[in-house]
Protein backbone atom coordinates (compact mmCIF):
# COMPACT_ATOMS: atom_id res chain seq x y z
CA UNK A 1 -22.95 47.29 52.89
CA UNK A 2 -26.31 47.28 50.69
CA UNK A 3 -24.64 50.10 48.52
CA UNK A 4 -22.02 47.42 47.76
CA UNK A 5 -23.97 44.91 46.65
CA UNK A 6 -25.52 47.67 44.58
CA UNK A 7 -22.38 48.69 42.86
CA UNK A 8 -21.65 44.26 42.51
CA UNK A 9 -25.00 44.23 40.53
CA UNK A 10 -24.33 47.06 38.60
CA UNK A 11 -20.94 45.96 37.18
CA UNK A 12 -22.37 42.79 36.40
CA UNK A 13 -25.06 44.39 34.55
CA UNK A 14 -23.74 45.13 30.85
CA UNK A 15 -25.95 47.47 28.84
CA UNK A 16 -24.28 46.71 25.57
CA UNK A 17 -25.99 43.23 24.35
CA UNK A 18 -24.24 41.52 21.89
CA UNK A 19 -26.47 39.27 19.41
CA UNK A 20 -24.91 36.29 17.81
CA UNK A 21 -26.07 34.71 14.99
CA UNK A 22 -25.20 31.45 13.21
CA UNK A 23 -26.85 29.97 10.00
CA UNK A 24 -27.10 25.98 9.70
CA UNK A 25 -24.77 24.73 6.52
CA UNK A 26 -27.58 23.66 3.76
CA UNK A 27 -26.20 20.22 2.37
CA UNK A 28 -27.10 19.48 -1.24
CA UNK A 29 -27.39 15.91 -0.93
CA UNK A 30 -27.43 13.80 2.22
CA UNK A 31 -24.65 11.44 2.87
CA UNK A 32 -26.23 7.85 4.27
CA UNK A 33 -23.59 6.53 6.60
CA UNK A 34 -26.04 3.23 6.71
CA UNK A 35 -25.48 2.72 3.47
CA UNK A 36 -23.65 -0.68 2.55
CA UNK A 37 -21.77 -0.26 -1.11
CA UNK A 38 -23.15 -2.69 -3.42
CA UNK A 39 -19.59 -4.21 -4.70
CA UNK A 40 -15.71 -3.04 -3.16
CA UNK A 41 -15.47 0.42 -4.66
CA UNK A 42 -11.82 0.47 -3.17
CA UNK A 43 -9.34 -1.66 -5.04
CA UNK A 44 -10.75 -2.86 -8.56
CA UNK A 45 -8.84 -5.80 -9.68
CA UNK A 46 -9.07 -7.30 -5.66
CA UNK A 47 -12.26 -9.86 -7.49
CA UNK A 48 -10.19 -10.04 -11.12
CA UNK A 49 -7.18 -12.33 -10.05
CA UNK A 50 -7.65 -14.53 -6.82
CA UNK A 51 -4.52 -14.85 -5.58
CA UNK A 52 -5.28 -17.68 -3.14
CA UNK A 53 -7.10 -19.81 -6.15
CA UNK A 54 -3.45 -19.74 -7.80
CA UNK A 55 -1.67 -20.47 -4.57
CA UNK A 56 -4.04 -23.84 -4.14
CA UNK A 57 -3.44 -24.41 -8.11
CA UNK A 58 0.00 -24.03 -8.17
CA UNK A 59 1.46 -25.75 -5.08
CA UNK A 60 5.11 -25.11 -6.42
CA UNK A 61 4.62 -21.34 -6.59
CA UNK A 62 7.50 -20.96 -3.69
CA UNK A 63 11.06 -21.60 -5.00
CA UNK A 64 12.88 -24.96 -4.14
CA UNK A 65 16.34 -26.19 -4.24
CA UNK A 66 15.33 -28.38 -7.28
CA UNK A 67 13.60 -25.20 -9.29
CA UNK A 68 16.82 -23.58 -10.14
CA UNK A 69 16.90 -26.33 -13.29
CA UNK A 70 13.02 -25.93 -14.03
CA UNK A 71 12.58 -24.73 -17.72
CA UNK A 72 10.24 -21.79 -18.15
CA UNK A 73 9.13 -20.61 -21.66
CA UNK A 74 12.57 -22.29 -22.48
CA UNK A 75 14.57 -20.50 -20.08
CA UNK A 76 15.77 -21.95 -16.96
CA UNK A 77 14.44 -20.91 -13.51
CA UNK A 78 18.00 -19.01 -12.55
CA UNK A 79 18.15 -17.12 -15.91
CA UNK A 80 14.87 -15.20 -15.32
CA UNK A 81 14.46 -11.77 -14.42
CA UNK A 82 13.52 -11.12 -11.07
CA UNK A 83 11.01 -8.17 -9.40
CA UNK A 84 11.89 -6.68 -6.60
CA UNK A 85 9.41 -5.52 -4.38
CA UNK A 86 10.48 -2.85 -1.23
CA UNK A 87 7.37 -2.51 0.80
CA UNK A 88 7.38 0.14 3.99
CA UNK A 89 5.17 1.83 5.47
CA UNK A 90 5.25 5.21 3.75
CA UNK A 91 5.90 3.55 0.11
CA UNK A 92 6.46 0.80 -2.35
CA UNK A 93 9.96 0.91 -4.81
CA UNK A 94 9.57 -1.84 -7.39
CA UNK A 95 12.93 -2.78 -9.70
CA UNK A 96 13.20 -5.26 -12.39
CA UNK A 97 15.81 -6.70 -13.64
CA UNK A 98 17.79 -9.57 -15.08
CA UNK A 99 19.40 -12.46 -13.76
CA UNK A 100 22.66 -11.23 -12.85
CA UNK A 101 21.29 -8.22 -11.24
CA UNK A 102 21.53 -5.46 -13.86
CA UNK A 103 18.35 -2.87 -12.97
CA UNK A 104 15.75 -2.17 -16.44
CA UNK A 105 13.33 -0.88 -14.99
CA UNK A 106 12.61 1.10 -11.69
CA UNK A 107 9.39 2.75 -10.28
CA UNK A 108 7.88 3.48 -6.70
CA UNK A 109 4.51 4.98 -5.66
CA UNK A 110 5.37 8.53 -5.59
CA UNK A 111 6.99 8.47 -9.29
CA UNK A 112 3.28 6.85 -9.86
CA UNK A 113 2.11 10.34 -8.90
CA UNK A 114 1.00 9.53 -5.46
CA UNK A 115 2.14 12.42 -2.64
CA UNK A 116 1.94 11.98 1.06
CA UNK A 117 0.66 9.36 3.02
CA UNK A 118 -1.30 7.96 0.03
CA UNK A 119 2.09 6.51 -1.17
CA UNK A 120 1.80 3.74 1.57
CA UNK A 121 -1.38 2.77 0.51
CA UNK A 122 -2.16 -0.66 -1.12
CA UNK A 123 -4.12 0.93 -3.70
CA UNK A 124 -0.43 2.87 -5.08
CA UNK A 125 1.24 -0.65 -4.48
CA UNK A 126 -1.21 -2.23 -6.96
CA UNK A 127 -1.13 0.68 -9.45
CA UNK A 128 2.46 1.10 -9.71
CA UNK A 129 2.84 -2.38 -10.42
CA UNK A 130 0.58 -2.50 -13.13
CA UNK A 131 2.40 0.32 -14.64
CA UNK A 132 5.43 -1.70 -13.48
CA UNK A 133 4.32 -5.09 -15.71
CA UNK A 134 3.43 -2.97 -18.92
CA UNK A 135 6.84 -1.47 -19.27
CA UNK A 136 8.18 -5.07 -18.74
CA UNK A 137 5.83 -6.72 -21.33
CA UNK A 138 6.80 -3.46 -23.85
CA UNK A 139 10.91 -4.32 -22.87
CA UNK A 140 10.20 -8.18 -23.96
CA UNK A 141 9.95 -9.74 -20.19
CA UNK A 142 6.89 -11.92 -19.59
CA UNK A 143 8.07 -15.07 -16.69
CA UNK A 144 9.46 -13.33 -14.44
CA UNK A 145 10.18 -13.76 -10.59
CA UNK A 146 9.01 -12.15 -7.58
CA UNK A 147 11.24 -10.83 -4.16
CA UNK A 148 9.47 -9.20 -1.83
CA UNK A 149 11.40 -7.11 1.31
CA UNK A 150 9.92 -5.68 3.85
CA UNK A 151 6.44 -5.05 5.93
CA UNK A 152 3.64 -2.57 4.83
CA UNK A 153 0.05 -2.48 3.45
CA UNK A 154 1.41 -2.90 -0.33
CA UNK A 155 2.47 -6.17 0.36
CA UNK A 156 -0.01 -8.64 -1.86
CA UNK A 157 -1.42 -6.34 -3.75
CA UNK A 158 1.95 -5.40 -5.47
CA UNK A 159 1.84 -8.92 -6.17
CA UNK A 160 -1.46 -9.07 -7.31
CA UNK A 161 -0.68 -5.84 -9.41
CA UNK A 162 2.05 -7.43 -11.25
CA UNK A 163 -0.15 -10.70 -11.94
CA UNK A 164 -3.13 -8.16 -13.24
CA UNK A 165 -0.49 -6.62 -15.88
CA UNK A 166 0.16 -9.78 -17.24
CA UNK A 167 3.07 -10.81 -16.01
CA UNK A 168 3.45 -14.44 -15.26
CA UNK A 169 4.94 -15.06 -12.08
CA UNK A 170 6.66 -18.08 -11.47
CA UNK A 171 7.85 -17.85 -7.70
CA UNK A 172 7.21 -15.63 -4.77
CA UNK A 173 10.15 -15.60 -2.34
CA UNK A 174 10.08 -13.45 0.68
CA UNK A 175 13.68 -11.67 1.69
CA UNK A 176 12.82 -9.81 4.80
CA UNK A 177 15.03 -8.99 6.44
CA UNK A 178 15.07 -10.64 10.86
CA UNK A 179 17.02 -8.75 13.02
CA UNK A 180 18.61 -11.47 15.26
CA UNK A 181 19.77 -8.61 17.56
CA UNK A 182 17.27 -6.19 17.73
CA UNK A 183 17.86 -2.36 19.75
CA UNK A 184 17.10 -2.76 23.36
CA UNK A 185 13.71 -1.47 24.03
CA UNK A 186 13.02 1.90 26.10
CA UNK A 187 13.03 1.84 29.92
CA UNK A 188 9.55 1.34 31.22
CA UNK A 189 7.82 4.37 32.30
CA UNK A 190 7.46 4.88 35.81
CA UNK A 191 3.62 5.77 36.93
């Protein structure tokens, strides 16, 4: 029995000693998570235009049964061109065009140049829609109007974005769509 717990000790023995060795990455400059940023570095034109200043300014910004008659820059609310804004969750599709529907212009986040998941992103939204207002000041539309569909992160700042081009917006209606009869929900999981 003792040579047996010999022969144990000598298998677990190994001879052969392996030596690992690991170096510690060298950092050229350390990153200070404690750090507070001085200003937003994110979105740039968030402190430009303040949306909710121009809400309490303009009380009539949302679109009555009266406005269709309204007289913008000489042209009545129902003759103006109209934005629309498709927000989702993986991008943002804006389309202008005129009164009776006919598309001008048409550009979404990843035409913008964003890829991926950055195409979601409120920062896109914003960009695209600056891009989108230029092209409409440079085609001869300044009043415009404003639909927005749907439910994402691109939401105001597309808005915001448009205003920031220099478009001026004259109403902001919201044309989401409610499902009335939504899918019935999975069966509960049994624990």
């Amino acid at each position: 029995m003792l040579s047996a717990v010999r022969n144990c000790v000598r298998l677990s023995v190994n001879p052969l000693v392996r030596s690992l060795q690991t170096t510690t990455p060298v950092a050229t400059e350390k990153f200070d998570h404690k750090r507070i940023p001085a200003d937003d570095e994110g979105v740039q034109g968030e402190k430009i235009v303040d949306l909710d200043a121009v809400l309490k300014k303009k009380q009539n910004l949302f679109p009555t049964l009266e406005s269709d008659d309204m007289l913008f820059d000489g042209t009545p609310y129902k003759k103006l061109p109209v934005v629309n804004v498709r927000v989702s969750q993986n991008n943002t599709i804006f389309t202008l065009t005129d009164y009776e529907g006919t598309v001008k212009i048409i550009r979404s986040c990843g035409i913008e140049g964003f890829k991926n998941t950055k195409k979601g992103t409120n920062i896109a939204a914003q960009t695209t829609a600056i891009s989108v207002a230029t092209k409409a000041i440079d085609k001869g539309f300044k009043t415009i109007r404003v639909k927005v569909r749907g439910l994402g992160p691109g939401r105001l700042a597309a808005v915001k974005g448009l205003q920031m081009g220099g478009l001026d917006i004259v109403s902001v209606s919201d044309d989401t769509r409610v499902s009335w009869n939504p899918p019935r929900p999975r069966k509960a999981r049994r624990l």
